[in-house]
Protein backbone atom coordinates (compact mmCIF):
# COMPACT_ATOMS: atom_id res chain seq x y z
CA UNK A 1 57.44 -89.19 58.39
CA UNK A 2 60.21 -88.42 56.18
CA UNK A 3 61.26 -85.60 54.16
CA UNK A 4 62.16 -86.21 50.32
CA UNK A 5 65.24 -85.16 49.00
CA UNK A 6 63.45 -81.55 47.77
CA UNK A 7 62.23 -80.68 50.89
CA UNK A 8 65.97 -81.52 52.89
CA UNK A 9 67.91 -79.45 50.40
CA UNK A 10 64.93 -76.48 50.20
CA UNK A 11 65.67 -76.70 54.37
CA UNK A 12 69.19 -76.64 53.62
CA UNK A 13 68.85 -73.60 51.72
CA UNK A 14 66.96 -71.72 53.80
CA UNK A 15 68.73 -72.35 57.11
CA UNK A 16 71.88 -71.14 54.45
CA UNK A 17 70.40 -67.84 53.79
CA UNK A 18 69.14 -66.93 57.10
CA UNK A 19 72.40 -67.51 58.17
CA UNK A 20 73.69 -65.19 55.59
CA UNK A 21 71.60 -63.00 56.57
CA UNK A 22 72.14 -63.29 59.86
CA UNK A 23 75.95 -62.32 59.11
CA UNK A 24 75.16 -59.45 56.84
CA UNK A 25 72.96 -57.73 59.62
CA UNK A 26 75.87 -58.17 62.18
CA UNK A 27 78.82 -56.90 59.44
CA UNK A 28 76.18 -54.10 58.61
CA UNK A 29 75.52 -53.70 62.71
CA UNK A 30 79.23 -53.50 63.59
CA UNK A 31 80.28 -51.22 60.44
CA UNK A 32 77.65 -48.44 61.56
CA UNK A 33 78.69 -48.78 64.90
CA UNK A 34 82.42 -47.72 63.61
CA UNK A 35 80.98 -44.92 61.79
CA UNK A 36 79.15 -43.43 64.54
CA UNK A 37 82.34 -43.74 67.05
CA UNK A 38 84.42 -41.97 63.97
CA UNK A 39 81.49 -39.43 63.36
CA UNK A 40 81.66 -38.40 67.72
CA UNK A 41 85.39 -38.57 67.46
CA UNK A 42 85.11 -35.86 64.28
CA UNK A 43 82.12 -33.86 66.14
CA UNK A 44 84.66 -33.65 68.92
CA UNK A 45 87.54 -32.38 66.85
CA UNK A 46 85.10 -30.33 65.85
CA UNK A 47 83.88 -28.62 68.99
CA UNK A 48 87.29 -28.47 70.55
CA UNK A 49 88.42 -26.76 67.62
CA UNK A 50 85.59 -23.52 67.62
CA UNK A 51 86.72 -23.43 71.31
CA UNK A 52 90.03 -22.75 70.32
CA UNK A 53 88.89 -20.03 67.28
CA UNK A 54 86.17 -18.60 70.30
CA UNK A 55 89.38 -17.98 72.57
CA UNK A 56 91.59 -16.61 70.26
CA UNK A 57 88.75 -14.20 68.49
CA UNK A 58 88.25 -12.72 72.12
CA UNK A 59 92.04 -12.35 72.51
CA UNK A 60 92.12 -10.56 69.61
CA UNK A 61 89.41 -8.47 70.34
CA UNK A 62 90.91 -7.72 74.03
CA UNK A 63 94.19 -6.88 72.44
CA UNK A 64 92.78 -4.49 70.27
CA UNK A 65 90.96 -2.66 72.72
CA UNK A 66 91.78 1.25 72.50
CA UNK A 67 91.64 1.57 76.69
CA UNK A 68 93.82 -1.15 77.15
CA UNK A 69 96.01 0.50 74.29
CA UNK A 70 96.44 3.97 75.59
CA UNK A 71 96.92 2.67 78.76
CA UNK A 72 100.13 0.70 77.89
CA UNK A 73 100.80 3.81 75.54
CA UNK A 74 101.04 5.81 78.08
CA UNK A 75 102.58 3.54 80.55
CA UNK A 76 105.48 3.39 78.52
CA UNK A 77 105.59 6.83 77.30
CA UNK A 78 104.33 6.77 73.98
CA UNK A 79 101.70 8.04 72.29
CA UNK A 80 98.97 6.63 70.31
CA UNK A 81 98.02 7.37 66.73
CA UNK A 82 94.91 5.95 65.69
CA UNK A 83 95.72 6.54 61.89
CA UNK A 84 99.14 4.33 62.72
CA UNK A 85 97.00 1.29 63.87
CA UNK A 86 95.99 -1.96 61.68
CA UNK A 87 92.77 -3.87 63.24
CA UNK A 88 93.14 -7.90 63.34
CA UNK A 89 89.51 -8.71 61.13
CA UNK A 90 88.63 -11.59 59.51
């Protein structure tokens, strides 16, 4: 049995776009793979970065502790006047 020239090129055809769309579901496949790596790479940033703002708020907040402030006052012979002192705030 043989095919007529219709039925070859509507074959042709569709073997054409199922292989185009074949190749758009891999470009799509690969492109939202790149955007998930860049989206755990930013999420990372991210995290590393409130670590850093997480340290540095409780450094603040240790060096502006009054104990710990007299106590160096007073190592060093000087006195402490609370009016005198600026607080770190955001």
């Amino acid at each position: 049995m043989a095919f007529s020239p219709l039925e070859r090129l509507l074959m042709v055809f569709v073997g054409m776009v199922a292989v185009g769309f074949c190749l758009c579901y891999l470009t799509a496949s690969m492109h939202l793979a790149n955007l998930t790596r860049t989206y755990q790479n930013v999420q990372n940033q991210v995290t590393v970065q409130k670590r850093v703002i997480a340290d540095d708020k409780q450094t603040v907040g240790e060096l502006s502790n009054s104990d710990r402030l007299n106590s160096y006052a007073s190592a060093h012979g000087f006195a402490v006047i609370e009016g005198n002192i600026k607080h770190a705030v955001k």
